[in-house]
PDB file of N, CA and C in Angstrom:
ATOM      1  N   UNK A   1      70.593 230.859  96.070  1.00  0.00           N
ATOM      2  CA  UNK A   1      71.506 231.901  95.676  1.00  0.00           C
ATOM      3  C   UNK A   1      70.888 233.247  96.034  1.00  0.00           C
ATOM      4  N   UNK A   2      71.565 234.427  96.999  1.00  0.00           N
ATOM      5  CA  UNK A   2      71.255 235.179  97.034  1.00  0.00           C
ATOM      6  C   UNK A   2      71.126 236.764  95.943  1.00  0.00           C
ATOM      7  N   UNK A   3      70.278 236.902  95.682  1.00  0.00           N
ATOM      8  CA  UNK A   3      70.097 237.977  94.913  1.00  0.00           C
ATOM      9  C   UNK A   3      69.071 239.126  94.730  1.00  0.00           C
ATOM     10  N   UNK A   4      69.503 240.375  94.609  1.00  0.00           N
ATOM     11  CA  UNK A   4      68.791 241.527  95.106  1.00  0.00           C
ATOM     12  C   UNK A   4      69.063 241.859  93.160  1.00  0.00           C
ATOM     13  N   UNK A   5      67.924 243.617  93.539  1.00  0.00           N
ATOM     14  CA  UNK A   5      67.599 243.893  91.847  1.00  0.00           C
ATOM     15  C   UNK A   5      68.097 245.524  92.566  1.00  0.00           C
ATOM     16  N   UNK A   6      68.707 246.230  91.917  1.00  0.00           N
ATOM     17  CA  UNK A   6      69.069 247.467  92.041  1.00  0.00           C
ATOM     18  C   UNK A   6      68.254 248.219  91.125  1.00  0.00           C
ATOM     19  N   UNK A   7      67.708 249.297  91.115  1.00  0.00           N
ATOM     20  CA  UNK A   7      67.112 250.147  90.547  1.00  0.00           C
ATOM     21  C   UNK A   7      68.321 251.356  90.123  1.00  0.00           C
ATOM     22  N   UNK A   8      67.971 252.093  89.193  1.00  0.00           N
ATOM     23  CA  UNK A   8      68.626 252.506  88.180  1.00  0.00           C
ATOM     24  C   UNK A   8      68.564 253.993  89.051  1.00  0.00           C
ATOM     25  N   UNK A   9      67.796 254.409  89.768  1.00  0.00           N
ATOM     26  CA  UNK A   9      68.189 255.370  90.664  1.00  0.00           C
ATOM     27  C   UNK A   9      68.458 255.280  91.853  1.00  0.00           C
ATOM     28  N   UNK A  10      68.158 253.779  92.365  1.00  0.00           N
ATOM     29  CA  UNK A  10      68.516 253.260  93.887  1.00  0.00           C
ATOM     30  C   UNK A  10      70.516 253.443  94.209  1.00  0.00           C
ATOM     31  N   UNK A  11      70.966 253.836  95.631  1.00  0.00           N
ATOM     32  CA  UNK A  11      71.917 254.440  96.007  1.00  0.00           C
ATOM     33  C   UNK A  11      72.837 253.144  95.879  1.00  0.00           C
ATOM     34  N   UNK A  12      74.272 253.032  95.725  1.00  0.00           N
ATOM     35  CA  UNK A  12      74.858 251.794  95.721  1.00  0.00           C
ATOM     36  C   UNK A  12      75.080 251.214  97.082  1.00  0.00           C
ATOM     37  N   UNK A  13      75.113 252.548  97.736  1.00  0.00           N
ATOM     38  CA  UNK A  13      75.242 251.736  99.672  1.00  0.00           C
ATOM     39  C   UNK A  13      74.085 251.019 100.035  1.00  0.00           C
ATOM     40  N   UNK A  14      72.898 251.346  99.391  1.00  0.00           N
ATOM     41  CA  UNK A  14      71.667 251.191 100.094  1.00  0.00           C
ATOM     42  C   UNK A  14      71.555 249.375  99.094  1.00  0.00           C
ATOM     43  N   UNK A  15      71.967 249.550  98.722  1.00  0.00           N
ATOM     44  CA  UNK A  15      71.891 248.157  97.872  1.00  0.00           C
ATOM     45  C   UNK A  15      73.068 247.161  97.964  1.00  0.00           C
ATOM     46  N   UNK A  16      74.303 247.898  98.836  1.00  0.00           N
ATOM     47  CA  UNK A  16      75.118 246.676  99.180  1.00  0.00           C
ATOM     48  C   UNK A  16      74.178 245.945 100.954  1.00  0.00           C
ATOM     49  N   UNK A  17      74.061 247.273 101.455  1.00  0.00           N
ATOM     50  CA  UNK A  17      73.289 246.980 102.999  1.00  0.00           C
ATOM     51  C   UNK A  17      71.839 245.908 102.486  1.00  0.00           C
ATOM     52  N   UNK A  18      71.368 246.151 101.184  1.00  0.00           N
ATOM     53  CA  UNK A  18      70.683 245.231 101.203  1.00  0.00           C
ATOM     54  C   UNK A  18      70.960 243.598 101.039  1.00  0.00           C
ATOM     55  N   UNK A  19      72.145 243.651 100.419  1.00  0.00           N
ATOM     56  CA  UNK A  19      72.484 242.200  99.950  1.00  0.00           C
ATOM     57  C   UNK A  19      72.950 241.540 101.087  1.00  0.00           C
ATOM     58  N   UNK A  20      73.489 242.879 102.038  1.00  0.00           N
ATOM     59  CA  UNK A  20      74.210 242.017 103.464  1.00  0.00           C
ATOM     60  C   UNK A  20      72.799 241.218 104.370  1.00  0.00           C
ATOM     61  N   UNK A  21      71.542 241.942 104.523  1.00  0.00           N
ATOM     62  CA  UNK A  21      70.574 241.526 104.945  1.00  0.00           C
ATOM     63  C   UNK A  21      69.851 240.464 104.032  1.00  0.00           C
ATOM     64  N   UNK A  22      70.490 239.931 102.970  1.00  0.00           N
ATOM     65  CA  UNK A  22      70.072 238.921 102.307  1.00  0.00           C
ATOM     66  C   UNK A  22      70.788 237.396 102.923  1.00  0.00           C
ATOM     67  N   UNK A  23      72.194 237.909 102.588  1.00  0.00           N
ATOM     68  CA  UNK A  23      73.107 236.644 103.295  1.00  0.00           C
ATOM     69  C   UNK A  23      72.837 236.259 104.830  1.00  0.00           C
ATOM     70  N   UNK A  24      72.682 237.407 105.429  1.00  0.00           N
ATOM     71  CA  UNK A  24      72.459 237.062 106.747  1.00  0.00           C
ATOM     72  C   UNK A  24      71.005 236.354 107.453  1.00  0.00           C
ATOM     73  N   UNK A  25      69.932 236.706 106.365  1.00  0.00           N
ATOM     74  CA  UNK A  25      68.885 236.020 106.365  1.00  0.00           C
ATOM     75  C   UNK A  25      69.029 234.566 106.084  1.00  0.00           C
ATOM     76  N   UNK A  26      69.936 234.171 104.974  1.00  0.00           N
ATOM     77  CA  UNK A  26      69.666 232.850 104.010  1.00  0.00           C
ATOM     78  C   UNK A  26      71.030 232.188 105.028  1.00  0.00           C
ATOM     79  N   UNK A  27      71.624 232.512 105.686  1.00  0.00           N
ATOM     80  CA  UNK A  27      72.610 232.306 106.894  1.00  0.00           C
ATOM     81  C   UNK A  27      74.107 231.849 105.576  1.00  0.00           C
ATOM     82  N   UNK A  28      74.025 232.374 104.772  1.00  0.00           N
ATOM     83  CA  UNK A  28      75.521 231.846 104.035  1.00  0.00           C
ATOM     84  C   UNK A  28      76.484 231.886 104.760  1.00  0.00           C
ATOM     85  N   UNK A  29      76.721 233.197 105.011  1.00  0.00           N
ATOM     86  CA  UNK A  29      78.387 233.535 106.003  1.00  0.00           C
ATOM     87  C   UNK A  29      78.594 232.179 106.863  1.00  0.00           C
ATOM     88  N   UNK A  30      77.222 231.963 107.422  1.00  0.00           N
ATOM     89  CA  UNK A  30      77.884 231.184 108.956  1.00  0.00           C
ATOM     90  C   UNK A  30      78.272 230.235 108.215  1.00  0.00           C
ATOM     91  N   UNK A  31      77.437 229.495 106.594  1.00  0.00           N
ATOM     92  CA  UNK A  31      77.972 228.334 106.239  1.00  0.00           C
ATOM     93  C   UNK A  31      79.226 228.043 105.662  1.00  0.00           C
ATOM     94  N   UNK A  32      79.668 229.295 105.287  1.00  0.00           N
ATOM     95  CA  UNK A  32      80.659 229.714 104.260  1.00  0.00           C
ATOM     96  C   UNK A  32      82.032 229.688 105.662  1.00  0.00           C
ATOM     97  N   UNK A  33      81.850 229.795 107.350  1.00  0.00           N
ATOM     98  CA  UNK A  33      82.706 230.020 108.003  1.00  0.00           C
ATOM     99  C   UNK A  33      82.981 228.415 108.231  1.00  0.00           C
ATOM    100  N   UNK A  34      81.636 227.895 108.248  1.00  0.00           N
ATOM    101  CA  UNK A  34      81.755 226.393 108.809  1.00  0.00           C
ATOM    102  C   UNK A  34      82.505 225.515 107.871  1.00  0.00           C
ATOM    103  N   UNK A  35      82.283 225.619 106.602  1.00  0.00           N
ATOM    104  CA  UNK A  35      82.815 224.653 105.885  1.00  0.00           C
ATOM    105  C   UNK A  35      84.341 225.298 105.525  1.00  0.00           C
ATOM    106  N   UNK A  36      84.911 226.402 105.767  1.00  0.00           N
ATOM    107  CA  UNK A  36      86.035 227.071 105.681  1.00  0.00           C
ATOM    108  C   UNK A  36      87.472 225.372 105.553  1.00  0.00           C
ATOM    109  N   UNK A  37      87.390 225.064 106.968  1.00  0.00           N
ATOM    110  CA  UNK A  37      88.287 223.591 107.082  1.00  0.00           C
ATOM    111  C   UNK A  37      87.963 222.809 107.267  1.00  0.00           C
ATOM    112  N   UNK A  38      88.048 221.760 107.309  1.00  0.00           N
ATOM    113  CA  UNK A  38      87.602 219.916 107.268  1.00  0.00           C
ATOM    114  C   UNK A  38      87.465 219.994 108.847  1.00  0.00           C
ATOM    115  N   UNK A  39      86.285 218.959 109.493  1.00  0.00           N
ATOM    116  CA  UNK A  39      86.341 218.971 110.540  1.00  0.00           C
ATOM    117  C   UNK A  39      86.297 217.314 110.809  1.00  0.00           C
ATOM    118  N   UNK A  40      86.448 216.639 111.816  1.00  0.00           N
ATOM    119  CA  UNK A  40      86.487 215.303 111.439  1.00  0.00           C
ATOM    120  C   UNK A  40      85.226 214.959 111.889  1.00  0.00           C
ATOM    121  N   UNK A  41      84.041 213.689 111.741  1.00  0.00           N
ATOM    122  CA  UNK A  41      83.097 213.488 112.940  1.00  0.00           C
ATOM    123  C   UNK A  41      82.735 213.475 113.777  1.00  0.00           C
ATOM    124  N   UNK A  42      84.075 212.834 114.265  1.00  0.00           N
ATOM    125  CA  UNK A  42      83.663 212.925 115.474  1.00  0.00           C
ATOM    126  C   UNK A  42      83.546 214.195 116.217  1.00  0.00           C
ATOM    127  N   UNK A  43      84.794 215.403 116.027  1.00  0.00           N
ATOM    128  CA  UNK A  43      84.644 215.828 116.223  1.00  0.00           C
ATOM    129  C   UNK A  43      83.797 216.846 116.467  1.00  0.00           C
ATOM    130  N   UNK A  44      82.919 217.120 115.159  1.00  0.00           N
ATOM    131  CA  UNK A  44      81.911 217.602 115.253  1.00  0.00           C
ATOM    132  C   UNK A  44      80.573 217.054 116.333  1.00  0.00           C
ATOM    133  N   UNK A  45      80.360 215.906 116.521  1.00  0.00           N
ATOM    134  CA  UNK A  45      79.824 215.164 117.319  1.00  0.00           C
ATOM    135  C   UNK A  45      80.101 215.343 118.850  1.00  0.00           C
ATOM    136  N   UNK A  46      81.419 215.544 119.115  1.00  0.00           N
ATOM    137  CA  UNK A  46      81.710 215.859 120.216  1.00  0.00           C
ATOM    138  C   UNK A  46      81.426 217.859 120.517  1.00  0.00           C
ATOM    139  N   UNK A  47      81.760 218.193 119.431  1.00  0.00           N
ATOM    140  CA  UNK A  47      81.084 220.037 119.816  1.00  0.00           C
ATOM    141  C   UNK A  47      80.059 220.201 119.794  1.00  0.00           C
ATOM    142  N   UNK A  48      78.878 219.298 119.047  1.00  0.00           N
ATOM    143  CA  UNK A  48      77.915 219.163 119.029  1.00  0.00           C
ATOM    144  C   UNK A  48      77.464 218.912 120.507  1.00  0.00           C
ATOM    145  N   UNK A  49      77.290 217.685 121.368  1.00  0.00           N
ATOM    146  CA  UNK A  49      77.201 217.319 122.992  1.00  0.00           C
ATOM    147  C   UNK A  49      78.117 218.455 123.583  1.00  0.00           C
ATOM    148  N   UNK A  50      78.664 218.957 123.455  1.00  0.00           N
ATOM    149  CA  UNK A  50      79.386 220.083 124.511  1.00  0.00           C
ATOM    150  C   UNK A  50      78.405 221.406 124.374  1.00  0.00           C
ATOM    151  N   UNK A  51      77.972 221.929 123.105  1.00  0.00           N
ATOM    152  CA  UNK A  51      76.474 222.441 122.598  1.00  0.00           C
ATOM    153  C   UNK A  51      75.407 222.276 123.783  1.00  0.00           C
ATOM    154  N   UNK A  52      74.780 221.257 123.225  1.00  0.00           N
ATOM    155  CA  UNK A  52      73.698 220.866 124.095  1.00  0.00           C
ATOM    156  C   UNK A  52      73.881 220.822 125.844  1.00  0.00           C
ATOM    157  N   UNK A  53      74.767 220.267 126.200  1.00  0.00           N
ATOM    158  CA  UNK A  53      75.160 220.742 127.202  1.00  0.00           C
ATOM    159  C   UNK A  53      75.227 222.312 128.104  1.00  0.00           C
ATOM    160  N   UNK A  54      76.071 223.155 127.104  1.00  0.00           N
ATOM    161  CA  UNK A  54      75.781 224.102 127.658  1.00  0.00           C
ATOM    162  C   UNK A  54      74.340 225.006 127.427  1.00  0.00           C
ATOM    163  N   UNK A  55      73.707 224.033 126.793  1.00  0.00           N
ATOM    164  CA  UNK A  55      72.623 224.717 126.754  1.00  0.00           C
ATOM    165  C   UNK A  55      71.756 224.223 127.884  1.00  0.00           C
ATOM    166  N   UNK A  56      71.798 222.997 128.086  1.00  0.00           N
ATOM    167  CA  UNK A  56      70.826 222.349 129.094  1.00  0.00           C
ATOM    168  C   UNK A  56      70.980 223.481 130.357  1.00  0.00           C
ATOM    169  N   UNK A  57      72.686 223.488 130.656  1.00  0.00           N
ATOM    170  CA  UNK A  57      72.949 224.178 131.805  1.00  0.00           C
ATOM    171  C   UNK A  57      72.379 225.637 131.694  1.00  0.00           C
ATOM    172  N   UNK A  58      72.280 226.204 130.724  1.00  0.00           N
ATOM    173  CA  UNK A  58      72.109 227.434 130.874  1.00  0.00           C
ATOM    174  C   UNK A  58      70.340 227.707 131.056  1.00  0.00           C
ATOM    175  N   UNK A  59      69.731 226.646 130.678  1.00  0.00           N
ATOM    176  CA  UNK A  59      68.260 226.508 131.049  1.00  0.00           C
ATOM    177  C   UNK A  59      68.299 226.352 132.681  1.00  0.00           C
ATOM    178  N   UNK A  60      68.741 225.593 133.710  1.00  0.00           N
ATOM    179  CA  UNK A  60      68.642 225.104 134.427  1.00  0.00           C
ATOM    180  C   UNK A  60      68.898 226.227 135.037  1.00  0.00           C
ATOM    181  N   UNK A  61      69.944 227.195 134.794  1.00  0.00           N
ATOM    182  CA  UNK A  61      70.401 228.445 135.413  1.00  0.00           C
ATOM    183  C   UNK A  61      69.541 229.451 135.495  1.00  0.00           C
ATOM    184  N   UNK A  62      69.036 229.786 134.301  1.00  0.00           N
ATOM    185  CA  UNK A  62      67.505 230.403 133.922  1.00  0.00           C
ATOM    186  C   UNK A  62      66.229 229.874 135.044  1.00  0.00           C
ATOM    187  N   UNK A  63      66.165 228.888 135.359  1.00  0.00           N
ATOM    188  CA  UNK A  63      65.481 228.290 136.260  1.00  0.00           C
ATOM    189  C   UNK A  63      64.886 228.504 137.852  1.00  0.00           C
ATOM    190  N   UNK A  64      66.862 228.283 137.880  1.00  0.00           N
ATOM    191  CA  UNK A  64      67.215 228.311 139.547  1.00  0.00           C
ATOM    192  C   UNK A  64      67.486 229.960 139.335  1.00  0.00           C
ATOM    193  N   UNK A  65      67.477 230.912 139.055  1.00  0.00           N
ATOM    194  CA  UNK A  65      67.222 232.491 138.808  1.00  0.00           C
ATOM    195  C   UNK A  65      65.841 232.810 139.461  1.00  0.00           C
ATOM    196  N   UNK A  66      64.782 232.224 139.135  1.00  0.00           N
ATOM    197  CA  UNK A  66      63.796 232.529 139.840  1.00  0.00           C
ATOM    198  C   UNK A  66      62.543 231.965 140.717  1.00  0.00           C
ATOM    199  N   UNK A  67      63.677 231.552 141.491  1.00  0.00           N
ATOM    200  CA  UNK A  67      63.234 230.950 142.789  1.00  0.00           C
ATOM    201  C   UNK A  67      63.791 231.091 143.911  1.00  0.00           C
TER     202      UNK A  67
END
């Protein structure tokens, strides 16, 4: 659970910007986007290999770049 301590003279902006650098550290949002709708297995399984994939390729591209 994310949680910050505000000080009694600390600014309220400076303490929402902190909580945002809390969530974004502890990665909630992204989990909070992912679990938003049901996804089925497979499907996930299949975005998962389309993932890796474009990652392989994008190594290989990185590669053939400098040579």
């Amino acid at each position: 659970m994310a949680q910050i301590f505000v000080g009694s003279d600390e600014n309220i902006e400076k303490a929402i910007k902190k909580f945002k650098k809390v969530i974004d550290r502890e990665g909630i949002l992204l989990e909070v986007k992912k679990r938003r709708y049901f996804t089925k297995p497979a499907v996930e399984k299949h975005e998962k290999s389309k993932k890796l994939e474009r990652k392989k390729r994008k190594k290989v591209m990185k590669t053939k770049k400098f040579f």
